[in-house]
Every structure is written in C-alpha cells, then in structure tokens.
PDB file of N, CA and C in Angstrom:
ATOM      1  N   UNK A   1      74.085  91.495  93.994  1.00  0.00           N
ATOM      2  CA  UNK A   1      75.224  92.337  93.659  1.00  0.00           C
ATOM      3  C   UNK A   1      76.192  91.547  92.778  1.00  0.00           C
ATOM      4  N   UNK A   2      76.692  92.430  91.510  1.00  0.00           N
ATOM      5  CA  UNK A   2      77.800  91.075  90.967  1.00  0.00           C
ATOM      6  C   UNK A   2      78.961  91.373  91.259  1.00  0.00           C
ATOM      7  N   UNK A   3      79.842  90.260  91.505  1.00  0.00           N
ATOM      8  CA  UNK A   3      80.927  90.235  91.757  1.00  0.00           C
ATOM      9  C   UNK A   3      81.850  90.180  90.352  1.00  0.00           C
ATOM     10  N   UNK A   4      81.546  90.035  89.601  1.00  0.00           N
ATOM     11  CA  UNK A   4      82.329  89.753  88.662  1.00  0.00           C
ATOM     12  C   UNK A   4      83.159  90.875  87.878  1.00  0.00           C
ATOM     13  N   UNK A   5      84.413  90.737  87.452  1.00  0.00           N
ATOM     14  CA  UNK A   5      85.165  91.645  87.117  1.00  0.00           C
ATOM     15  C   UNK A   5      85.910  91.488  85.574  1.00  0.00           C
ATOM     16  N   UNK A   6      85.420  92.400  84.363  1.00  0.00           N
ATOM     17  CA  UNK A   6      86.166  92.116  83.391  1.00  0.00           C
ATOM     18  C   UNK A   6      87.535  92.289  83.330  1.00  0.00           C
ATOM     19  N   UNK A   7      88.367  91.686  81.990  1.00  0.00           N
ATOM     20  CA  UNK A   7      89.670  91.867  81.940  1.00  0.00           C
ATOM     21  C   UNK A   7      89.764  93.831  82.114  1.00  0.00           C
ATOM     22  N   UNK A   8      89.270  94.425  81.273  1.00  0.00           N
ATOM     23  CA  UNK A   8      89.300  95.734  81.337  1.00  0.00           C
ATOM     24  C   UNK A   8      89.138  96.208  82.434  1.00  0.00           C
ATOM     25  N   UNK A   9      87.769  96.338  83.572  1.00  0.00           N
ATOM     26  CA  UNK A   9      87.958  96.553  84.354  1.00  0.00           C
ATOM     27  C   UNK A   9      89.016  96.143  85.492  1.00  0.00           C
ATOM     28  N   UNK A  10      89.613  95.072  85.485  1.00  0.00           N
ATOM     29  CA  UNK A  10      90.822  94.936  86.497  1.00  0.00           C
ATOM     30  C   UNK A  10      91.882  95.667  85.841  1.00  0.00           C
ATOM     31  N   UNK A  11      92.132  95.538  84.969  1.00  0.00           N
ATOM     32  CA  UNK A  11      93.127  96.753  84.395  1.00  0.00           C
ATOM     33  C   UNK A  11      92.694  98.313  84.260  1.00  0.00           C
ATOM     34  N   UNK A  12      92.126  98.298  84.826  1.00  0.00           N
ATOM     35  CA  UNK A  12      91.741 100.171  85.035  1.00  0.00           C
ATOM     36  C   UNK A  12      91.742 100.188  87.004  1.00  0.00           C
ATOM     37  N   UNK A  13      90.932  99.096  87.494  1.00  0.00           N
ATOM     38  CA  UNK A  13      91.492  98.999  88.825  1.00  0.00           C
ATOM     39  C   UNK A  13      92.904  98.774  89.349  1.00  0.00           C
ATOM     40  N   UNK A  14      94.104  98.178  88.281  1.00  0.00           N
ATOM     41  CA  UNK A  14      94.561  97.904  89.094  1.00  0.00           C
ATOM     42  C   UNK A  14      95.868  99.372  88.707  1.00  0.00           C
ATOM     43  N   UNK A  15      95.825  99.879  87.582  1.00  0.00           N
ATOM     44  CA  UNK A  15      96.346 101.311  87.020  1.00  0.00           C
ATOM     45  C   UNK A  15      95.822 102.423  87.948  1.00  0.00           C
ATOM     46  N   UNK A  16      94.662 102.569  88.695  1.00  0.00           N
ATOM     47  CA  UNK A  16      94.407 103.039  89.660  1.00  0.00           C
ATOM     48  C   UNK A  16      94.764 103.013  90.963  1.00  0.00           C
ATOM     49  N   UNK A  17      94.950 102.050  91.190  1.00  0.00           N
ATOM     50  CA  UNK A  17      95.673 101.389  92.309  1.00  0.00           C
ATOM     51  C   UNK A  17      97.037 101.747  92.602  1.00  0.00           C
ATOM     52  N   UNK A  18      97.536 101.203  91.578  1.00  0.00           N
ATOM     53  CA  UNK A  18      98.726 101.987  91.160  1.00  0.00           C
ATOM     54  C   UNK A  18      99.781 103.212  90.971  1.00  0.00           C
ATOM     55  N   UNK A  19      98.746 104.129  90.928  1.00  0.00           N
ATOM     56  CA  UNK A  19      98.714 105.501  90.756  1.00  0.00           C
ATOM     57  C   UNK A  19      98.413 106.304  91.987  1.00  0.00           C
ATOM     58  N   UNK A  20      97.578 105.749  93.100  1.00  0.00           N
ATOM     59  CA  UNK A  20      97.363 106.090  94.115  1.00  0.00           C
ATOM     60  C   UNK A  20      98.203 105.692  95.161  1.00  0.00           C
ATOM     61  N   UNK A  21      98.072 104.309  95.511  1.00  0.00           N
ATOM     62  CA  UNK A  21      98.248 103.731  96.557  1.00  0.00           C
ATOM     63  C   UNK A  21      99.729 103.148  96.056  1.00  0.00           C
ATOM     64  N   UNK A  22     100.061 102.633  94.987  1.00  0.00           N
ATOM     65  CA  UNK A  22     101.253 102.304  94.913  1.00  0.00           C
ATOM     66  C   UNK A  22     102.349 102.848  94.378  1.00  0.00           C
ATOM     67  N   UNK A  23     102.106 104.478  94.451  1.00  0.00           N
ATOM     68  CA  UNK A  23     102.995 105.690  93.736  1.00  0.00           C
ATOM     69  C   UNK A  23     103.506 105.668  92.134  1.00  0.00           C
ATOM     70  N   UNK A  24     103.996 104.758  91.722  1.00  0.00           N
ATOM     71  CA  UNK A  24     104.119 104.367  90.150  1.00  0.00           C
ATOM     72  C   UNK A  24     104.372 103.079  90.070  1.00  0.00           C
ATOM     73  N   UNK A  25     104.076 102.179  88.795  1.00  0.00           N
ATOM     74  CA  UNK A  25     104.980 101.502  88.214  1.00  0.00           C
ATOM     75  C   UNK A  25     106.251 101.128  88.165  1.00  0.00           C
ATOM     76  N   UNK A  26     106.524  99.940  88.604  1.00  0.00           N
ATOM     77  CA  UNK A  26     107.830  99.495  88.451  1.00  0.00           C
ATOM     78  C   UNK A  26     107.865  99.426  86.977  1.00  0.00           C
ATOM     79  N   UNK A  27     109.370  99.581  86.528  1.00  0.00           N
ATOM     80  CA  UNK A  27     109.494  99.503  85.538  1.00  0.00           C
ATOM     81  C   UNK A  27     109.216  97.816  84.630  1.00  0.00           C
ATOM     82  N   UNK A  28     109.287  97.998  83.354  1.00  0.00           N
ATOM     83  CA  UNK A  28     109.112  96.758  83.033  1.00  0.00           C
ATOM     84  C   UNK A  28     109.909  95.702  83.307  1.00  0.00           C
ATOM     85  N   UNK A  29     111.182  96.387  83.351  1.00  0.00           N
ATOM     86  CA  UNK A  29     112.327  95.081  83.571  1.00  0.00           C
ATOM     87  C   UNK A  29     112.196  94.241  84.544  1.00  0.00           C
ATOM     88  N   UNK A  30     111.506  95.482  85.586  1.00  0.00           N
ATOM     89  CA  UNK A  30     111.273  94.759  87.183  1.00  0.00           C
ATOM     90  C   UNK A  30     110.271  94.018  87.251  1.00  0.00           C
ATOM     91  N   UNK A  31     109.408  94.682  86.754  1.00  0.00           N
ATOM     92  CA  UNK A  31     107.591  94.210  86.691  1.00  0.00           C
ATOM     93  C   UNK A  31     107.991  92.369  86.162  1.00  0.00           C
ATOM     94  N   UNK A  32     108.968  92.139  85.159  1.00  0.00           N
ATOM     95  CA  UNK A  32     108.742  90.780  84.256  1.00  0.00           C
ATOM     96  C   UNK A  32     109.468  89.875  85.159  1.00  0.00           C
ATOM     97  N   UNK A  33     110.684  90.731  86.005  1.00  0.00           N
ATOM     98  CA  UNK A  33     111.136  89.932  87.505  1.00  0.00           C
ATOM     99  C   UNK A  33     110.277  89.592  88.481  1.00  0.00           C
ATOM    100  N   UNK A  34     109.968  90.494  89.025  1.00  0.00           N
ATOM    101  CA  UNK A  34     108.171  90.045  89.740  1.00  0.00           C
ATOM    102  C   UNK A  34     107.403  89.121  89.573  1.00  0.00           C
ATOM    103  N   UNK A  35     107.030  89.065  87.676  1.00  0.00           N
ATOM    104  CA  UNK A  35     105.816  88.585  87.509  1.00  0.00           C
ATOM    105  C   UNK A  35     106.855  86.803  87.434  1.00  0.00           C
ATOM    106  N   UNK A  36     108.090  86.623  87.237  1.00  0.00           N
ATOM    107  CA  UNK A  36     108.523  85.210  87.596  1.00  0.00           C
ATOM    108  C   UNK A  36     108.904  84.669  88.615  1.00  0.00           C
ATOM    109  N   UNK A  37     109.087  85.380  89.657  1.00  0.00           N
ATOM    110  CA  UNK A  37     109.007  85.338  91.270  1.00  0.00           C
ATOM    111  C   UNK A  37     107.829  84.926  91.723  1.00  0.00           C
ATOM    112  N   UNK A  38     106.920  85.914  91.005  1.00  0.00           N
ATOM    113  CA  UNK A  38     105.083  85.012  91.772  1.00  0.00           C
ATOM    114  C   UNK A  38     104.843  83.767  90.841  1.00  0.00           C
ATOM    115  N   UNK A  39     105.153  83.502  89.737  1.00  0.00           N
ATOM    116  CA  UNK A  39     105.166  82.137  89.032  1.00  0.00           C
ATOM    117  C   UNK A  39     106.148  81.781  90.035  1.00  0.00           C
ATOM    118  N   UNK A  40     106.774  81.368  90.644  1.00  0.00           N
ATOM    119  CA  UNK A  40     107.570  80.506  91.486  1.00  0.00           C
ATOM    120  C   UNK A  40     106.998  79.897  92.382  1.00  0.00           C
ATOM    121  N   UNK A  41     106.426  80.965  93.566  1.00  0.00           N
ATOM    122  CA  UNK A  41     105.759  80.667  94.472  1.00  0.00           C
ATOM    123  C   UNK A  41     104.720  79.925  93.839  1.00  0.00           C
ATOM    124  N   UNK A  42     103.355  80.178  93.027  1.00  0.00           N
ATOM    125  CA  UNK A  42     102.350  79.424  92.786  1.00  0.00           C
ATOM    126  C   UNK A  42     103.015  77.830  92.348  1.00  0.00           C
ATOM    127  N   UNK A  43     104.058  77.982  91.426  1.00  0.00           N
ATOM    128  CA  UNK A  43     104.964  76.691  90.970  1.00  0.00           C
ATOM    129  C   UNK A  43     105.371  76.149  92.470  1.00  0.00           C
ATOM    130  N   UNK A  44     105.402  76.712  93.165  1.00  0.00           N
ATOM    131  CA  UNK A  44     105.861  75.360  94.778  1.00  0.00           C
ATOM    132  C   UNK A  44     104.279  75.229  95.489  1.00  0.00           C
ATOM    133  N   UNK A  45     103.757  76.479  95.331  1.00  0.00           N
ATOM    134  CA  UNK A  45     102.585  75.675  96.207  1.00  0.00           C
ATOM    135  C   UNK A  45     102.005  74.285  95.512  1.00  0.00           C
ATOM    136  N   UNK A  46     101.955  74.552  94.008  1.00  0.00           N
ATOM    137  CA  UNK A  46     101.469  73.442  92.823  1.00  0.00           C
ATOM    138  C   UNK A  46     102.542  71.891  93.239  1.00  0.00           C
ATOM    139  N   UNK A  47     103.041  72.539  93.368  1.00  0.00           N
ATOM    140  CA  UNK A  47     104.611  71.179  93.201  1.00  0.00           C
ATOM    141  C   UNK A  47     103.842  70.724  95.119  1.00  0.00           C
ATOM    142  N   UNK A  48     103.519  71.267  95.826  1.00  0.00           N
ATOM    143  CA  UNK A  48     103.208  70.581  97.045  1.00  0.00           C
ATOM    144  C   UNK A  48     102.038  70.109  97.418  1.00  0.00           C
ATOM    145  N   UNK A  49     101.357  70.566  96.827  1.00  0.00           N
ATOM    146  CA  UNK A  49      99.314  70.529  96.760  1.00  0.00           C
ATOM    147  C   UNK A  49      99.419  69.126  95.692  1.00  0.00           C
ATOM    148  N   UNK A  50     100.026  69.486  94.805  1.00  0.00           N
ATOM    149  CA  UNK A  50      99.667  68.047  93.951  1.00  0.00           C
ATOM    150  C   UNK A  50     100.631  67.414  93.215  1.00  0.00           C
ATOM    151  N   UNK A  51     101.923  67.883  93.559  1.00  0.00           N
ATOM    152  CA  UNK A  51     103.263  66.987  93.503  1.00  0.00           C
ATOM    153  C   UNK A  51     103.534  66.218  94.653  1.00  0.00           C
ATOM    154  N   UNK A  52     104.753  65.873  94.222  1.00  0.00           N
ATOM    155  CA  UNK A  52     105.354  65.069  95.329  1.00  0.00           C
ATOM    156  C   UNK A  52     106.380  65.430  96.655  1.00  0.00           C
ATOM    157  N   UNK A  53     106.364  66.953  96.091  1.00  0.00           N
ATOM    158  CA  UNK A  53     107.134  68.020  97.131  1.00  0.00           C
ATOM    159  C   UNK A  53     106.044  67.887  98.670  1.00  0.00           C
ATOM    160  N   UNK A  54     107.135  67.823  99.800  1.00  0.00           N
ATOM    161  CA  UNK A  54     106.097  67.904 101.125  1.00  0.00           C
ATOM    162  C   UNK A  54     106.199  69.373 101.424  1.00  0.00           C
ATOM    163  N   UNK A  55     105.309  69.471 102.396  1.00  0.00           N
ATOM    164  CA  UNK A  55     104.915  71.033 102.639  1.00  0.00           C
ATOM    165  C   UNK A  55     106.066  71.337 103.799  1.00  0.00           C
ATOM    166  N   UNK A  56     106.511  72.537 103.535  1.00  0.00           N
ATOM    167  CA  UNK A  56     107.424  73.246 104.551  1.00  0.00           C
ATOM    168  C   UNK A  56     106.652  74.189 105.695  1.00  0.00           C
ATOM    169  N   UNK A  57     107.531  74.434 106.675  1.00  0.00           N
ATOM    170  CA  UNK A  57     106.757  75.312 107.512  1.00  0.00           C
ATOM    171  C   UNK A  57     106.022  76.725 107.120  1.00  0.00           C
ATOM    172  N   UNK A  58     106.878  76.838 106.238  1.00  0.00           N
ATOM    173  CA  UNK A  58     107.121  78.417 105.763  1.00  0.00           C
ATOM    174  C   UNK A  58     106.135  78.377 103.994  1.00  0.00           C
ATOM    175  N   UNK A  59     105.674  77.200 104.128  1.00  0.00           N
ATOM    176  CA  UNK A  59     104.461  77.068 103.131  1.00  0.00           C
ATOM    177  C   UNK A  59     102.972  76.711 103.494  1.00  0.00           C
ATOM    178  N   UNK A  60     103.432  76.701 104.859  1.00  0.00           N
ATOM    179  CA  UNK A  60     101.606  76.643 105.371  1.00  0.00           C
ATOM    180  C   UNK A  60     100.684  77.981 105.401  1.00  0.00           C
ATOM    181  N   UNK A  61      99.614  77.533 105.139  1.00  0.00           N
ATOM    182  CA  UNK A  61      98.958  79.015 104.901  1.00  0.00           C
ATOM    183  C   UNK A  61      98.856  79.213 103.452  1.00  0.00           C
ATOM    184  N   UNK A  62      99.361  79.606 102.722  1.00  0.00           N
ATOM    185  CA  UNK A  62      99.459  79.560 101.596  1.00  0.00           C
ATOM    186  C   UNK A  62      98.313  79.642 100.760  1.00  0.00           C
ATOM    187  N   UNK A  63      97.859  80.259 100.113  1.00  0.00           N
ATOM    188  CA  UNK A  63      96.515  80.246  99.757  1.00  0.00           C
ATOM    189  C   UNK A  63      96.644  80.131  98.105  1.00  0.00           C
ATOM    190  N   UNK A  64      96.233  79.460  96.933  1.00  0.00           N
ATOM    191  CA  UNK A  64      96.464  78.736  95.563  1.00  0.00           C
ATOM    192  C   UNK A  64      95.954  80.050  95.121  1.00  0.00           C
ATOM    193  N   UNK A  65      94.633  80.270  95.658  1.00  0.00           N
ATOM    194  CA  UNK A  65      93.902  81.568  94.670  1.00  0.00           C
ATOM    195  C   UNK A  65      94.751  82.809  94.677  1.00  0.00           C
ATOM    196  N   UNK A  66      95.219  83.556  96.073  1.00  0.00           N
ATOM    197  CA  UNK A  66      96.243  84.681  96.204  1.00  0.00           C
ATOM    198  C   UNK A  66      97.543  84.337  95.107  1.00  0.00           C
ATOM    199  N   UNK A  67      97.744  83.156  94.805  1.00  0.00           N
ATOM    200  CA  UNK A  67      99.004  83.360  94.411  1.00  0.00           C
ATOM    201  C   UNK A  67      98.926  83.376  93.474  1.00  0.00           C
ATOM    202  N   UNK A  68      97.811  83.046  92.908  1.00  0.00           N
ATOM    203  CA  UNK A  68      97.170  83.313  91.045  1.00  0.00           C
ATOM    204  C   UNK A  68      96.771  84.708  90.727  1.00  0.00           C
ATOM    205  N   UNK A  69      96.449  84.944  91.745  1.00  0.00           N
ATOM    206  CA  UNK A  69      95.720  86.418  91.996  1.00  0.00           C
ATOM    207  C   UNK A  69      97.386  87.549  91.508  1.00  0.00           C
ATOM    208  N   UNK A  70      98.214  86.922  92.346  1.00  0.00           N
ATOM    209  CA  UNK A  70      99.382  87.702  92.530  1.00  0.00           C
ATOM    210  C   UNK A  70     100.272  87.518  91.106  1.00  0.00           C
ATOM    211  N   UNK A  71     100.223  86.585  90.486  1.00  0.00           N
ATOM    212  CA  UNK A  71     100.925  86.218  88.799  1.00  0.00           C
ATOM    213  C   UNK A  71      99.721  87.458  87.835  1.00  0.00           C
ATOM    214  N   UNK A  72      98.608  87.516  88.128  1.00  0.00           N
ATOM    215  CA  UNK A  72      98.226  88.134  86.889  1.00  0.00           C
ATOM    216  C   UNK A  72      98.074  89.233  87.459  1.00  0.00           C
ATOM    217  N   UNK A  73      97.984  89.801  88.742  1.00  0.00           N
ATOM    218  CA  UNK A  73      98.246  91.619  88.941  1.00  0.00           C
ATOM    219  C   UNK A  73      99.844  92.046  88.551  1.00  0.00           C
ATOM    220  N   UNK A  74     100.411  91.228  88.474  1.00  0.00           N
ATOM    221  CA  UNK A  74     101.685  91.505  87.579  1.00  0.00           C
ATOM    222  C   UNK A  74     101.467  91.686  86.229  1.00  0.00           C
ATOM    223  N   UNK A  75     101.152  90.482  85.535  1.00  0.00           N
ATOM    224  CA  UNK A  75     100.855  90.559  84.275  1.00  0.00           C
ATOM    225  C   UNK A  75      99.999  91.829  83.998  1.00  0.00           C
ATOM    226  N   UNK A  76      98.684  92.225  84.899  1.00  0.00           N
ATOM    227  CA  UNK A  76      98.248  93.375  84.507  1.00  0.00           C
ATOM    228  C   UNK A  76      99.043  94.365  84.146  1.00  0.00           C
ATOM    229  N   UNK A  77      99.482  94.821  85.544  1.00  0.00           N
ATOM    230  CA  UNK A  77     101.036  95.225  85.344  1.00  0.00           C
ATOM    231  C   UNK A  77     101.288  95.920  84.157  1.00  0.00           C
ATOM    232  N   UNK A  78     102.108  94.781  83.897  1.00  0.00           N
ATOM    233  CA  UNK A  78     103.312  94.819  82.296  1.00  0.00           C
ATOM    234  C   UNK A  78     102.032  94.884  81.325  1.00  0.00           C
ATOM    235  N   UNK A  79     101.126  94.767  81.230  1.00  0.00           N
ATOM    236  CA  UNK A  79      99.923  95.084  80.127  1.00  0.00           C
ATOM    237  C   UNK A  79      99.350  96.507  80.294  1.00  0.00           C
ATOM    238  N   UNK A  80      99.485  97.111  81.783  1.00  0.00           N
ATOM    239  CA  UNK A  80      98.924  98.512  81.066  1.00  0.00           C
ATOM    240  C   UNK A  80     100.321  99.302  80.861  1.00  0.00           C
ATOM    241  N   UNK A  81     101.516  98.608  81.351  1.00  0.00           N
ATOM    242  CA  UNK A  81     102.566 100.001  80.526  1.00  0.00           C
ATOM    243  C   UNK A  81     103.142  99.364  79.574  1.00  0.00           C
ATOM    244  N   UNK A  82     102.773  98.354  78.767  1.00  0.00           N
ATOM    245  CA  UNK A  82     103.086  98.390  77.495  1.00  0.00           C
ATOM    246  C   UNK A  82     101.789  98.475  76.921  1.00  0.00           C
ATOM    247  N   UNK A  83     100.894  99.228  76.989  1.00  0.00           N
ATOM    248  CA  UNK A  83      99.489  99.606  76.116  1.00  0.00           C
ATOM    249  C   UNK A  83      98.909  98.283  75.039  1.00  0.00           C
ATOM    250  N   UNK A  84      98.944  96.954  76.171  1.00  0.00           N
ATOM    251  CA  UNK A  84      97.939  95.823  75.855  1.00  0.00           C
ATOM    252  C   UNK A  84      96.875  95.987  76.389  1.00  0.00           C
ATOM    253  N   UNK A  85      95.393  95.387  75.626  1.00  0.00           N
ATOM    254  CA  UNK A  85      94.523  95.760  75.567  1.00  0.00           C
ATOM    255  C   UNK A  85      94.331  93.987  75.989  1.00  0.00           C
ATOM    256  N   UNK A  86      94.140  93.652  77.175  1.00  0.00           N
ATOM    257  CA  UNK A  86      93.706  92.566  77.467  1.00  0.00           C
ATOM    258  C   UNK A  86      92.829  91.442  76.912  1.00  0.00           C
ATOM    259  N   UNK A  87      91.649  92.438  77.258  1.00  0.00           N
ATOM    260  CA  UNK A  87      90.273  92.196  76.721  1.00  0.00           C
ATOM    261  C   UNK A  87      90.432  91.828  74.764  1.00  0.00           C
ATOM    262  N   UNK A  88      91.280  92.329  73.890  1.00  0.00           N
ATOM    263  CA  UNK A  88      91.930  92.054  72.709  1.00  0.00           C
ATOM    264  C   UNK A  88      92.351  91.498  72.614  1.00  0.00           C
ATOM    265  N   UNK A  89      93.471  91.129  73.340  1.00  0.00           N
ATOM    266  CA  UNK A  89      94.168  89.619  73.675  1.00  0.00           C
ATOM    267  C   UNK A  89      93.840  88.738  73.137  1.00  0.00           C
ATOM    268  N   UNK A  90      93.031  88.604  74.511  1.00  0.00           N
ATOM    269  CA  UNK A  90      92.735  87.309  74.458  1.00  0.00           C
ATOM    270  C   UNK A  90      91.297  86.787  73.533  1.00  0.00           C
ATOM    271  N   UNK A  91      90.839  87.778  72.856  1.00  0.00           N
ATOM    272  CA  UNK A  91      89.986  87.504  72.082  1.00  0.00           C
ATOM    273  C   UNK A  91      90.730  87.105  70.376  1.00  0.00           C
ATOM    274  N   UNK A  92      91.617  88.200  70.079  1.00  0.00           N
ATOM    275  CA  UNK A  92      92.679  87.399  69.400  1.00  0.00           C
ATOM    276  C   UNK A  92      93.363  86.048  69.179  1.00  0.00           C
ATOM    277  N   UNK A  93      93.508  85.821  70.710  1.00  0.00           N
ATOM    278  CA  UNK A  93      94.335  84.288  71.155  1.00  0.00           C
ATOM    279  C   UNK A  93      93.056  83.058  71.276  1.00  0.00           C
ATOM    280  N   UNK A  94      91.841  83.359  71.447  1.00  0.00           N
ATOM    281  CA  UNK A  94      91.067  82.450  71.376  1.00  0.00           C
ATOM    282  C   UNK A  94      90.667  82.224  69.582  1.00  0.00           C
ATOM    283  N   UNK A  95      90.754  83.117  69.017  1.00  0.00           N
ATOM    284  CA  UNK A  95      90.486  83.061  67.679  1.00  0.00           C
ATOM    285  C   UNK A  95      91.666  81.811  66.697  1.00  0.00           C
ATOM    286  N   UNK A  96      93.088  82.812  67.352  1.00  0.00           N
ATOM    287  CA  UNK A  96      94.101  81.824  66.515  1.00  0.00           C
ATOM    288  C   UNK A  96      94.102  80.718  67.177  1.00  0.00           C
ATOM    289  N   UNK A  97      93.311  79.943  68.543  1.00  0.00           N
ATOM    290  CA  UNK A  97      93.220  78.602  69.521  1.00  0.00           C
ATOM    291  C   UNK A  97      92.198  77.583  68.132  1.00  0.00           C
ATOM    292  N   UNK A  98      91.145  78.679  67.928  1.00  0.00           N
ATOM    293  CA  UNK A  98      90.113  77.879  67.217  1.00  0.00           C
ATOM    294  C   UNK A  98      90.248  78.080  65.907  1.00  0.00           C
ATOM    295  N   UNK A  99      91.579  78.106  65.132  1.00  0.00           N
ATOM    296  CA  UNK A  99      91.658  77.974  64.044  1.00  0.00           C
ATOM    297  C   UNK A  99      93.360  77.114  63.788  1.00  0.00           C
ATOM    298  N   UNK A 100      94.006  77.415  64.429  1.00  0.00           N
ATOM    299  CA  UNK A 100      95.352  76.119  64.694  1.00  0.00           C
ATOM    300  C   UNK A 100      94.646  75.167  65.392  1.00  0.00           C
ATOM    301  N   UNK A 101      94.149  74.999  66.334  1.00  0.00           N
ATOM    302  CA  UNK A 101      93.907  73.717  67.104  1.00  0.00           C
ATOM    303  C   UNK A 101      92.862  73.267  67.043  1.00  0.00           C
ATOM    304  N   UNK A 102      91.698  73.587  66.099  1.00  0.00           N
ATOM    305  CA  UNK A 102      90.351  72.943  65.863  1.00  0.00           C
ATOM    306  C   UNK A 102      90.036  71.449  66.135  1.00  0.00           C
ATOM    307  N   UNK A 103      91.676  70.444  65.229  1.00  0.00           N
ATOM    308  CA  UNK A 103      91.286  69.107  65.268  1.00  0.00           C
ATOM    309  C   UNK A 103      92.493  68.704  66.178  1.00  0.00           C
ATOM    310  N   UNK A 104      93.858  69.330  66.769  1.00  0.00           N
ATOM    311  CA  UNK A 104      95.102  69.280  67.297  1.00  0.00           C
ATOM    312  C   UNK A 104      94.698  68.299  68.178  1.00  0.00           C
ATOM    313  N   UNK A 105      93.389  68.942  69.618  1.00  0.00           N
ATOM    314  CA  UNK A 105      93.771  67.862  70.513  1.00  0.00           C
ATOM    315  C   UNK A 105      92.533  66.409  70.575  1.00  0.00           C
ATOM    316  N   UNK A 106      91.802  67.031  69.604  1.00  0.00           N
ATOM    317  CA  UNK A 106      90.851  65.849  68.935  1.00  0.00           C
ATOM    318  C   UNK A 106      91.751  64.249  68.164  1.00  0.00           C
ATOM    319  N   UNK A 107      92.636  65.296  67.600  1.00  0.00           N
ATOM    320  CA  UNK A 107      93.446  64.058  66.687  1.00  0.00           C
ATOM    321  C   UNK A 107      94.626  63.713  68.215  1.00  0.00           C
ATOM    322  N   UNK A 108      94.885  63.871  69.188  1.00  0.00           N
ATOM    323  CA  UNK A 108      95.994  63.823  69.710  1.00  0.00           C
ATOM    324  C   UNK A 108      95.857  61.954  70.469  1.00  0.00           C
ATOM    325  N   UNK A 109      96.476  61.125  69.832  1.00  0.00           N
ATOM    326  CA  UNK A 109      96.172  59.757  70.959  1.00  0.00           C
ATOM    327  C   UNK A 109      96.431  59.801  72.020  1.00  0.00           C
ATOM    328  N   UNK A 110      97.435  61.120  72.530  1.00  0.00           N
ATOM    329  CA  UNK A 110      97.748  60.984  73.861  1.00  0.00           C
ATOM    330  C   UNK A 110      96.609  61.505  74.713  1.00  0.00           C
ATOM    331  N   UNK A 111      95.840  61.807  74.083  1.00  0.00           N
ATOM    332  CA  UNK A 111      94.668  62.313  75.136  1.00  0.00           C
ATOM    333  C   UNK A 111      93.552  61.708  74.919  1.00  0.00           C
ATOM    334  N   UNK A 112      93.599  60.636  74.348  1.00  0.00           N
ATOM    335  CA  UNK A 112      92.563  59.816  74.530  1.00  0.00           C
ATOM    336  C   UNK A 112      92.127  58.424  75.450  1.00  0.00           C
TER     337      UNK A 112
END
C-alpha cells in the first residue's frame, strides 16, 4: 500500500478537511498568525533537542514530526486561499535554486 502523499494531494486533503470537519478557513491574517505560532513551538522543541535550551515539563512529549506536520498544514492553509499551486512552487523554486546557486555553495569556504 503507498503511503506517500503529493504536495497536491495534501492540499486537496487538507481543503477538504477544512470544509467539513473544520467549518471554514481562518482568514489569512489569522492563518499567517498560526502558521508563526507553530514555527515557535517547532523553534523550542529544535532549541531543546539540539540546542542548549533544557527541556521543560510542559515540553515533554513533544513530538519533532507533529510539529512540522503542524507548520506546513498551515502553510497549506494560506496556499489554498491564496490560489498557490504548491506542486508549481516549488518546482519553480527548485529551478531558480539550480540556476542562482549552481556554484554558490560549491564556491562557499565556509562549507568546506
């Protein structure tokens, strides 16, 4: 059975989802509040998993994947009500990656 899920299809699951189970869309203003609230949380679990921050009570449990999970069902989000085409995206953004940065982090000494 595959498990695997394209950009498109999670954005038709999660507009479904949406529509059913979660009555509408927050608006965008809210949706882009949201989507930096769950960047927060993943930013402290990160800052405690492999910073130097110690873990709080109220951060145990915590699961790295849910909270990644939870930054881009936002981002889905704000991508199907502003009519982004994901799957375009990022095929776009890999294009202008491999044509600005071809030799960027090849030539970079800091990464060598």
């Amino acid at each position: 059975m595959k498990n695997d899920i394209t950009l498109a299809e999670a954005q038709a699951q999660v507009d479904e989802w949406i529509k059913t189970v979660g009555v509408r869309y927050f608006n965008e203003l809210t949706n882009m509040t949201i989507l930096m609230e769950e960047v927060g949380e993943l930013a402290r679990i990160m800052s405690r998993t492999y910073g130097e921050q110690s873990f709080k009570e109220s951060d145990k449990g915590r699961d790295l994947g849910d909270e990644m999970a939870d930054v881009l069902w936002v981002l889905i989000c704000l991508a199907n009500q502003t009519g982004v085409d994901l799957t375009e995206a990022m095929k776009k953004n890999f294009e202008k990656k491999n044509i600005r940065d071809l030799n960027r982090h090849k030539d970079n000494e800091k990464l060598k």
